[in-house]
PDB file of N, CA and C in Angstrom:
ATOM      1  N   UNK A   1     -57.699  36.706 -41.541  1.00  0.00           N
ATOM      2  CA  UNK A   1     -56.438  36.009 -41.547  1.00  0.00           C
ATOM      3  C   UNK A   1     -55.492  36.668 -40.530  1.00  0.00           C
ATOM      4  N   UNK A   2     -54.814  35.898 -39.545  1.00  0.00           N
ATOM      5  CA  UNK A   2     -54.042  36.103 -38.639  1.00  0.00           C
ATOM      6  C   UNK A   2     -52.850  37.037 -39.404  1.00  0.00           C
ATOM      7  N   UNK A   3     -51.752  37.560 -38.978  1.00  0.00           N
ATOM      8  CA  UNK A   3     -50.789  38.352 -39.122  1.00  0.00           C
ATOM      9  C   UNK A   3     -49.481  37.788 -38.376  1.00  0.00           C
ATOM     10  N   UNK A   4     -48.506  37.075 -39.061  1.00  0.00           N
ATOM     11  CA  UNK A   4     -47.460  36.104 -38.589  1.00  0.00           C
ATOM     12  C   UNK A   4     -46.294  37.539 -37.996  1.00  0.00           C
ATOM     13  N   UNK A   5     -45.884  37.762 -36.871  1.00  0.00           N
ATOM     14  CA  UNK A   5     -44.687  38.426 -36.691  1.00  0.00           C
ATOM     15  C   UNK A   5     -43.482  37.958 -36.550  1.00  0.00           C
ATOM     16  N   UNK A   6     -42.745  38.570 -37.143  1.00  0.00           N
ATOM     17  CA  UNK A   6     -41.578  37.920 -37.359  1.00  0.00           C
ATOM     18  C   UNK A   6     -40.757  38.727 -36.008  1.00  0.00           C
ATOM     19  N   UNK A   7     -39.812  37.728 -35.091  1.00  0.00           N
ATOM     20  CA  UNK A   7     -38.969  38.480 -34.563  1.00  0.00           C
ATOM     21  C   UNK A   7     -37.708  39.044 -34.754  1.00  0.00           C
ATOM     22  N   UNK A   8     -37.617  40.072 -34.359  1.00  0.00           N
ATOM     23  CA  UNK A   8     -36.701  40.916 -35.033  1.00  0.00           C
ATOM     24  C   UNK A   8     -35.417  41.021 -33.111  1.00  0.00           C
ATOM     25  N   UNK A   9     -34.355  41.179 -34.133  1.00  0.00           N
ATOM     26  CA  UNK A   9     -33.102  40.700 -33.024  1.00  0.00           C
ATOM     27  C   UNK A   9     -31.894  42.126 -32.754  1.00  0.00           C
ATOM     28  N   UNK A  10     -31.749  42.313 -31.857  1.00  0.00           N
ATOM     29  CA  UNK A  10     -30.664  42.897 -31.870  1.00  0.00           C
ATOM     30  C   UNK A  10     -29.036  42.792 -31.631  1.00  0.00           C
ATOM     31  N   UNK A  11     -27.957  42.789 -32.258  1.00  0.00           N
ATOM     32  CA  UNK A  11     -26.675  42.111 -32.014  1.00  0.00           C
ATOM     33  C   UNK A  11     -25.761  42.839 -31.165  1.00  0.00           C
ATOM     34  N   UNK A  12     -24.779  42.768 -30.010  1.00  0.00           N
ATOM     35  CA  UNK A  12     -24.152  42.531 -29.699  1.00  0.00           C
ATOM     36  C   UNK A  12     -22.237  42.197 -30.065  1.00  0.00           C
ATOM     37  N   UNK A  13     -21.376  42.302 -30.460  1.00  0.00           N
ATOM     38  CA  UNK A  13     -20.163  41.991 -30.732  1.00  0.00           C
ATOM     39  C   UNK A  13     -19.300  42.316 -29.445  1.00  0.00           C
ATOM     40  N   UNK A  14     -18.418  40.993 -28.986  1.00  0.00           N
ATOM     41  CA  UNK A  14     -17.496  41.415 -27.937  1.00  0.00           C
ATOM     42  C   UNK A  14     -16.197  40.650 -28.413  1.00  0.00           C
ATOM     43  N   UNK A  15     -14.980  41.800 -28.287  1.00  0.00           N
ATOM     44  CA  UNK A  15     -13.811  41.027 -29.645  1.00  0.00           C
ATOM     45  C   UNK A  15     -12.822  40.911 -28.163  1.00  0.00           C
ATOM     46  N   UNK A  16     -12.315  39.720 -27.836  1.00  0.00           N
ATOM     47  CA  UNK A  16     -11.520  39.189 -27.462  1.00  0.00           C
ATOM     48  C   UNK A  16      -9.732  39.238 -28.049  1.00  0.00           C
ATOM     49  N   UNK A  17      -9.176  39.768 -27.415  1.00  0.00           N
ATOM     50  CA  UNK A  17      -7.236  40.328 -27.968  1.00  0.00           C
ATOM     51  C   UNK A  17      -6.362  39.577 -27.244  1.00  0.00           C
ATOM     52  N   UNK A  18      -5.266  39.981 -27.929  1.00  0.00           N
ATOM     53  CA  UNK A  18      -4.283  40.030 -27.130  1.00  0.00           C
ATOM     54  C   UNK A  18      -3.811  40.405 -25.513  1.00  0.00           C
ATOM     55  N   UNK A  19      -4.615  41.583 -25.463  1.00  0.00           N
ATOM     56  CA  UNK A  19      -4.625  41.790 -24.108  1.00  0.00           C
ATOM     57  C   UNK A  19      -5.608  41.224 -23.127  1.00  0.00           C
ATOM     58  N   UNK A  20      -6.061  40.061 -23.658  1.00  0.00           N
ATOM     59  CA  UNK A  20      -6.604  39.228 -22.618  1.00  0.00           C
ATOM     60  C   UNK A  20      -5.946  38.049 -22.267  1.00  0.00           C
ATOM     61  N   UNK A  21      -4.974  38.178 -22.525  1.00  0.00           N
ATOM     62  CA  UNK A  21      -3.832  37.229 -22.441  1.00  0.00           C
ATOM     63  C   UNK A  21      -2.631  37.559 -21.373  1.00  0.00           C
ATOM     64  N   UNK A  22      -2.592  36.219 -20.877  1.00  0.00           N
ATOM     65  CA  UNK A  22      -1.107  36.178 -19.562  1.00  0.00           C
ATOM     66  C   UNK A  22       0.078  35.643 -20.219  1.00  0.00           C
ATOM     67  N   UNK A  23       1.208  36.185 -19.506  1.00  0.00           N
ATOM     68  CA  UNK A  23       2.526  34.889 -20.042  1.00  0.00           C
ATOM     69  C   UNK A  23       3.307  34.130 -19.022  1.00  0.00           C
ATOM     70  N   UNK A  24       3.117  32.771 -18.802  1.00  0.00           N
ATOM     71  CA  UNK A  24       3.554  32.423 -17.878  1.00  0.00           C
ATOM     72  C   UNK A  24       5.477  32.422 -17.922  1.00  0.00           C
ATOM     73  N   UNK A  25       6.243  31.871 -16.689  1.00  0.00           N
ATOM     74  CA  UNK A  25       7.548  32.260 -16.844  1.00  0.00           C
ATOM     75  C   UNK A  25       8.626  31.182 -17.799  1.00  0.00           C
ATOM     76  N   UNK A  26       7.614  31.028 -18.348  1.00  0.00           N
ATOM     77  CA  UNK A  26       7.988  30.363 -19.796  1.00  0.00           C
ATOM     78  C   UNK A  26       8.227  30.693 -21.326  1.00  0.00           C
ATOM     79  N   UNK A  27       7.273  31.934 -21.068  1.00  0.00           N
ATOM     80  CA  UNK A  27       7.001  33.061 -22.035  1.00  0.00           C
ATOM     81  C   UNK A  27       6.181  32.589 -23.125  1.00  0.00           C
ATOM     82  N   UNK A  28       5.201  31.544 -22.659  1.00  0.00           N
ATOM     83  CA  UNK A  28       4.409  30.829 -23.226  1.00  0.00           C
ATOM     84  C   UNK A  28       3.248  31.392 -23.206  1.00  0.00           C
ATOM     85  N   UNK A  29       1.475  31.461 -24.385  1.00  0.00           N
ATOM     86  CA  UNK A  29       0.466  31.939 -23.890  1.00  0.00           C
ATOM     87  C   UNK A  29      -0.175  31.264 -22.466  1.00  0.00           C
ATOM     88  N   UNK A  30      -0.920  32.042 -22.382  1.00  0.00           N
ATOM     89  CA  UNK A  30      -1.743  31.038 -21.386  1.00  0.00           C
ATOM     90  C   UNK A  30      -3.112  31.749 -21.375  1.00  0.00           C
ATOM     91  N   UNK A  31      -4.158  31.627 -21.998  1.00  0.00           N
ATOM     92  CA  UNK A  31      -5.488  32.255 -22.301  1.00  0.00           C
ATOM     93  C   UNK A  31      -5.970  32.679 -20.468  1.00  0.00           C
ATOM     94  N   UNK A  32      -6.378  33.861 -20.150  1.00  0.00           N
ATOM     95  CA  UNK A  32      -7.136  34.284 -18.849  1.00  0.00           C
ATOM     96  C   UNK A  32      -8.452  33.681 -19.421  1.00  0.00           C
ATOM     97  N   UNK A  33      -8.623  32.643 -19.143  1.00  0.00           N
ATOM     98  CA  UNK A  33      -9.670  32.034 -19.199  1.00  0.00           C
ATOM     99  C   UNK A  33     -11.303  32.216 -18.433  1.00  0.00           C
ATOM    100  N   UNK A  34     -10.880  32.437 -17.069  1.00  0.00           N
ATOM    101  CA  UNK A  34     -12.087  33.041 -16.534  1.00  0.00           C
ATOM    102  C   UNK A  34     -12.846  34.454 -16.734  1.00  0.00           C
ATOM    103  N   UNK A  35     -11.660  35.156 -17.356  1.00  0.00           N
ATOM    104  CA  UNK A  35     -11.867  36.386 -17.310  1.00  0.00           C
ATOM    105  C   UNK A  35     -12.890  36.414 -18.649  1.00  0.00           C
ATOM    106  N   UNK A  36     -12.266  35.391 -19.449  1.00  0.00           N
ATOM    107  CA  UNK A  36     -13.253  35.303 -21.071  1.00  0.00           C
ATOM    108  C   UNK A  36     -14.586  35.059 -20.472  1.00  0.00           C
ATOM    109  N   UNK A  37     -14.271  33.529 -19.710  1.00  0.00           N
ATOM    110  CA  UNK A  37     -15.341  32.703 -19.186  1.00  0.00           C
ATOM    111  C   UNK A  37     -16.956  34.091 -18.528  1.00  0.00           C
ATOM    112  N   UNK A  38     -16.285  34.926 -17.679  1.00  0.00           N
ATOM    113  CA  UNK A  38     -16.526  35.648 -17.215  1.00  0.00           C
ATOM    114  C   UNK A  38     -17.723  36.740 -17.891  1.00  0.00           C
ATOM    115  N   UNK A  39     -16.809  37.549 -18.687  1.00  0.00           N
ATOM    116  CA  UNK A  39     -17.524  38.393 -19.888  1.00  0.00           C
ATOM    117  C   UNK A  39     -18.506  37.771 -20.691  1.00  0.00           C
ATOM    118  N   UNK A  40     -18.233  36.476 -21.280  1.00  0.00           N
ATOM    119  CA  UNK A  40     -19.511  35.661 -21.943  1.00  0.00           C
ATOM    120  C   UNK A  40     -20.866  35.552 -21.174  1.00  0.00           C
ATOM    121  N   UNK A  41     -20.391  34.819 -19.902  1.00  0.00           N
ATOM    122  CA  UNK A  41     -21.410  34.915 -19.004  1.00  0.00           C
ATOM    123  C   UNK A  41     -22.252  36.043 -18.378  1.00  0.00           C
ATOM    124  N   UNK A  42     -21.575  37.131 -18.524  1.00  0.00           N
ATOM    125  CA  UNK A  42     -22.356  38.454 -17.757  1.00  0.00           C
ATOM    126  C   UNK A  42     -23.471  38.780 -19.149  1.00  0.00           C
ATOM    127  N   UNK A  43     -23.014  38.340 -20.590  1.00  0.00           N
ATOM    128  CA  UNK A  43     -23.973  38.579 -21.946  1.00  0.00           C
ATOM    129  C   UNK A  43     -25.004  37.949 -21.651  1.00  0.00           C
ATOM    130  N   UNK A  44     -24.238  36.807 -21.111  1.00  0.00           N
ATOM    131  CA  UNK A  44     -25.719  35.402 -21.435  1.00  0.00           C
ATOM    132  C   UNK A  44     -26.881  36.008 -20.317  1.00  0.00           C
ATOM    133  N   UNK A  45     -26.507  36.435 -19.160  1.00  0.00           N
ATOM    134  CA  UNK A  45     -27.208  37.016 -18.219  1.00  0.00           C
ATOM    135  C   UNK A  45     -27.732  37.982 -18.087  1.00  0.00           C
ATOM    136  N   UNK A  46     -27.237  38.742 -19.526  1.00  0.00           N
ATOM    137  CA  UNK A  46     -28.129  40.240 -19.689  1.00  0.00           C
ATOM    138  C   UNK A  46     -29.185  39.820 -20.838  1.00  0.00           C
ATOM    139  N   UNK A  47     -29.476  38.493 -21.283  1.00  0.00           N
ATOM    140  CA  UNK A  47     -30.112  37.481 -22.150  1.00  0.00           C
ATOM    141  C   UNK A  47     -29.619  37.347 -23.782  1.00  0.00           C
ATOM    142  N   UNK A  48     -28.600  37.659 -23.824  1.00  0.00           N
ATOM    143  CA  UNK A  48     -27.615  37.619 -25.091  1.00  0.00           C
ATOM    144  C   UNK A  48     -27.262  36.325 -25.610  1.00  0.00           C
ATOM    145  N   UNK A  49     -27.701  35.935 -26.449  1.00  0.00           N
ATOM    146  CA  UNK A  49     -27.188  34.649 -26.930  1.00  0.00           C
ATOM    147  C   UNK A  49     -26.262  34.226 -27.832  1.00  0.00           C
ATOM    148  N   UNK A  50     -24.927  33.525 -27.350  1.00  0.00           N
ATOM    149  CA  UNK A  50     -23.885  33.695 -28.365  1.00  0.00           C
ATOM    150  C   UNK A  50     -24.154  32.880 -29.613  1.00  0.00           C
ATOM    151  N   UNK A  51     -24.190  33.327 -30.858  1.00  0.00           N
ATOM    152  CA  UNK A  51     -24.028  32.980 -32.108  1.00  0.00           C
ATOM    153  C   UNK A  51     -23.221  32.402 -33.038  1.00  0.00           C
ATOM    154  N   UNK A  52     -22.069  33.281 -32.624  1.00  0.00           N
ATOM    155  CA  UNK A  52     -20.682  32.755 -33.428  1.00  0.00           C
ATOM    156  C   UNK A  52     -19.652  33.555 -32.513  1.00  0.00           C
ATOM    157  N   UNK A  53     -18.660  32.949 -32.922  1.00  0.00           N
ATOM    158  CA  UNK A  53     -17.148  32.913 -32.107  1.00  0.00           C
ATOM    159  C   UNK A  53     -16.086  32.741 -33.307  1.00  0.00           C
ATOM    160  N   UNK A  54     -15.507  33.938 -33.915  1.00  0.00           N
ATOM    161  CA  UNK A  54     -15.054  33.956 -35.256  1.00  0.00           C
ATOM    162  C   UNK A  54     -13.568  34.871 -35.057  1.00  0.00           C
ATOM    163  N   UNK A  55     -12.371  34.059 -35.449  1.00  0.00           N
ATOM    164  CA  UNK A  55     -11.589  35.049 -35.970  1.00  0.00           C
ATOM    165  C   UNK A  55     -11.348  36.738 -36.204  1.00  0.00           C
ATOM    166  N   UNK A  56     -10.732  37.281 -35.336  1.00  0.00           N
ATOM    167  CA  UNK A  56     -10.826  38.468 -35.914  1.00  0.00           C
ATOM    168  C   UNK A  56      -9.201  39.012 -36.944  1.00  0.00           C
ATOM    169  N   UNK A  57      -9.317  38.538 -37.818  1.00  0.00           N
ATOM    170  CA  UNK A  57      -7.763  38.917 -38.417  1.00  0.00           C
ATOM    171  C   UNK A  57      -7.610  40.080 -38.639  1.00  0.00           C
ATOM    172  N   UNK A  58      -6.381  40.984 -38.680  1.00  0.00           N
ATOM    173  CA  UNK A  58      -5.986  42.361 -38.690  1.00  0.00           C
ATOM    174  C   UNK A  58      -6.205  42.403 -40.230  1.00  0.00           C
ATOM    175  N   UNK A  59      -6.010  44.053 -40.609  1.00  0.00           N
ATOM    176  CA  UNK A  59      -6.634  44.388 -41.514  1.00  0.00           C
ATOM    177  C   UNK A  59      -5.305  44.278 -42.594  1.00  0.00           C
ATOM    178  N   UNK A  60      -4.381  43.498 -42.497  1.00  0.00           N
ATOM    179  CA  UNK A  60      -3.623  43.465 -43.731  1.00  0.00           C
ATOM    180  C   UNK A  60      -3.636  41.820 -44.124  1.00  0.00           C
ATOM    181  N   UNK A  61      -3.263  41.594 -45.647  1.00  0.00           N
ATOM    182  CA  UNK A  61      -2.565  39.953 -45.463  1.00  0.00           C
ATOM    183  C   UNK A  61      -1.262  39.571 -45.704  1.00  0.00           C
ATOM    184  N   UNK A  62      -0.229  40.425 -44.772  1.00  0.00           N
ATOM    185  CA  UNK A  62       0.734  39.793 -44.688  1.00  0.00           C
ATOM    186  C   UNK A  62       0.998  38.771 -43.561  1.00  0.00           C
ATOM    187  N   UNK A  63       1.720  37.819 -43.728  1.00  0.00           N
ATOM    188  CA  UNK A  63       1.611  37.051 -42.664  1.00  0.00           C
ATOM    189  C   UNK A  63       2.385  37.476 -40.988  1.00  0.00           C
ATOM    190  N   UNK A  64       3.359  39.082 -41.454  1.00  0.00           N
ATOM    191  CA  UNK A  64       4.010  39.769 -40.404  1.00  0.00           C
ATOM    192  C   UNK A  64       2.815  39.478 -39.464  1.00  0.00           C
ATOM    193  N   UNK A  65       1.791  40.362 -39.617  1.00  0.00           N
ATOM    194  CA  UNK A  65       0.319  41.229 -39.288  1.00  0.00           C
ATOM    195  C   UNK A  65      -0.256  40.210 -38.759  1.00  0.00           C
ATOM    196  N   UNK A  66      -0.452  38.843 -39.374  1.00  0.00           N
ATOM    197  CA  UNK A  66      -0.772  38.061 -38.146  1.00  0.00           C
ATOM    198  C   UNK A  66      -0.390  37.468 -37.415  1.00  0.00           C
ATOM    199  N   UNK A  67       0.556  37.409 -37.201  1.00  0.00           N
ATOM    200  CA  UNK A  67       1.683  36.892 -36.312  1.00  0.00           C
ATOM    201  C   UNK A  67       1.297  37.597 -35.087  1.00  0.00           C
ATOM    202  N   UNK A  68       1.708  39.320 -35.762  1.00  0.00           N
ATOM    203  CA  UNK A  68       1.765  39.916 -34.720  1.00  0.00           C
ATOM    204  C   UNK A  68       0.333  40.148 -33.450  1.00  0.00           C
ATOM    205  N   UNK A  69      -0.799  40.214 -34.542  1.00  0.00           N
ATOM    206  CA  UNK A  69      -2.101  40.459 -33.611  1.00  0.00           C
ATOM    207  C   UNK A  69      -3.068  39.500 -34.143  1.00  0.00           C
ATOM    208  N   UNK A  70      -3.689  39.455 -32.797  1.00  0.00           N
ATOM    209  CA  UNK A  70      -4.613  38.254 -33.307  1.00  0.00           C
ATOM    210  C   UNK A  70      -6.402  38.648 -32.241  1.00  0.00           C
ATOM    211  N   UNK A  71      -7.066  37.871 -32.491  1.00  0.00           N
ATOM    212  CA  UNK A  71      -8.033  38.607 -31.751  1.00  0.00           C
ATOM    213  C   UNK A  71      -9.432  37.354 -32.742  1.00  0.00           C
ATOM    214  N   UNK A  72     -10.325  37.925 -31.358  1.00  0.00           N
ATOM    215  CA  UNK A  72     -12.132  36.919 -31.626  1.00  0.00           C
ATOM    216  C   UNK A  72     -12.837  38.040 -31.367  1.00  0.00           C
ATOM    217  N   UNK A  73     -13.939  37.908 -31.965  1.00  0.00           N
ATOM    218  CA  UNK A  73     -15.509  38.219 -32.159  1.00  0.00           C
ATOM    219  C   UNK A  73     -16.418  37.459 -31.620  1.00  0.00           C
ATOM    220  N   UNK A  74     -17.073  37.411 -30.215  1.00  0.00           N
ATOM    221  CA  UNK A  74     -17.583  36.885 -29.431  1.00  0.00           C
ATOM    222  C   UNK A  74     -19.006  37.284 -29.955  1.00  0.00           C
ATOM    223  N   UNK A  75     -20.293  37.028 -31.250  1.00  0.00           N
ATOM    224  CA  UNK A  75     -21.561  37.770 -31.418  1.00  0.00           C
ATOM    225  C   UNK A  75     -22.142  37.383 -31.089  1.00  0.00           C
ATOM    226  N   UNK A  76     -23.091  38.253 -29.879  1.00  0.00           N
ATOM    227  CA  UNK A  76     -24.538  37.372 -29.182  1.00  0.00           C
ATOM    228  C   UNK A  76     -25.462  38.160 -30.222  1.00  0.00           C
ATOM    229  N   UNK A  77     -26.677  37.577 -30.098  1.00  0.00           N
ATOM    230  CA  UNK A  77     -28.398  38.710 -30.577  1.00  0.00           C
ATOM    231  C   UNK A  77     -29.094  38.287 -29.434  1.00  0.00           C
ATOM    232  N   UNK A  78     -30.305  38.880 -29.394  1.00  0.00           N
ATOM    233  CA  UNK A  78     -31.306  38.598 -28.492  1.00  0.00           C
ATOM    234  C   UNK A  78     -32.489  39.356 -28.938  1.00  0.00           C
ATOM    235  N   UNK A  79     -33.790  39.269 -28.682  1.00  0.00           N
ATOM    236  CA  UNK A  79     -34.813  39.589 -29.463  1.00  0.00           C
ATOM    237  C   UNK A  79     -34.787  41.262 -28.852  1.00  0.00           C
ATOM    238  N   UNK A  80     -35.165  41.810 -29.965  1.00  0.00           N
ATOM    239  CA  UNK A  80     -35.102  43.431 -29.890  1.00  0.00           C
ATOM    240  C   UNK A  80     -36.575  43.591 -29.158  1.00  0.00           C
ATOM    241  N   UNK A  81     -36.189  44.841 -28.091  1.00  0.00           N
ATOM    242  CA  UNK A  81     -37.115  44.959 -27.074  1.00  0.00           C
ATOM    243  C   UNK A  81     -38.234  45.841 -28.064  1.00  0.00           C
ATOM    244  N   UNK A  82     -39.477  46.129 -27.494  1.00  0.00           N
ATOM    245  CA  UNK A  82     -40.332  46.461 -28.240  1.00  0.00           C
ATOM    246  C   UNK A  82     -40.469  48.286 -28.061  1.00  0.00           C
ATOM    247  N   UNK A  83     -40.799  48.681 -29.163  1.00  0.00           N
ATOM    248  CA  UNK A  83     -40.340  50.358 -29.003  1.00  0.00           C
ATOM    249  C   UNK A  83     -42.036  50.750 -28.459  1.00  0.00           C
TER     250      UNK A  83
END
């Protein structure tokens, strides 16, 4: 009887902030978009595959705390290289 292997993955997390952010002279956000665009793409090209794209909320629940910071979790996996 054959022997089924299961693949096994390794993860990745890249958290996206505040400081990836511009303000135009409006004092409005304006997401640096390429720069995100950018970083995703250099994952996908190191063969990282994005998974989820999730909220990162600060570690309290007042609503001050999120106001103030805000932030993403960009998680790729990709199959774990062989030891």
């Amino acid at each position: 009887m054959e022997e089924t292997l299961m693949t096994t993955w390794e993860y990745y997390v890249v958290t996206i902030s505040e400081k990836d952010i511009d303000y135009d002279t409006n004092k409005t956000h304006v997401m640096e978009s390429e720069s995100i665009e950018s970083r995703l793409n250099y994952c996908g090209g190191q063969g990282w595959e994005l998974v989820a794209f999730v909220p990162a909320i600060p570690g309290t629940n007042t609503q001050e705390a999120i106001h103030r910071s805000w932030g993403f979790h960009a998680v790729f996996k990709r199959p774990q290289a062989e030891s």
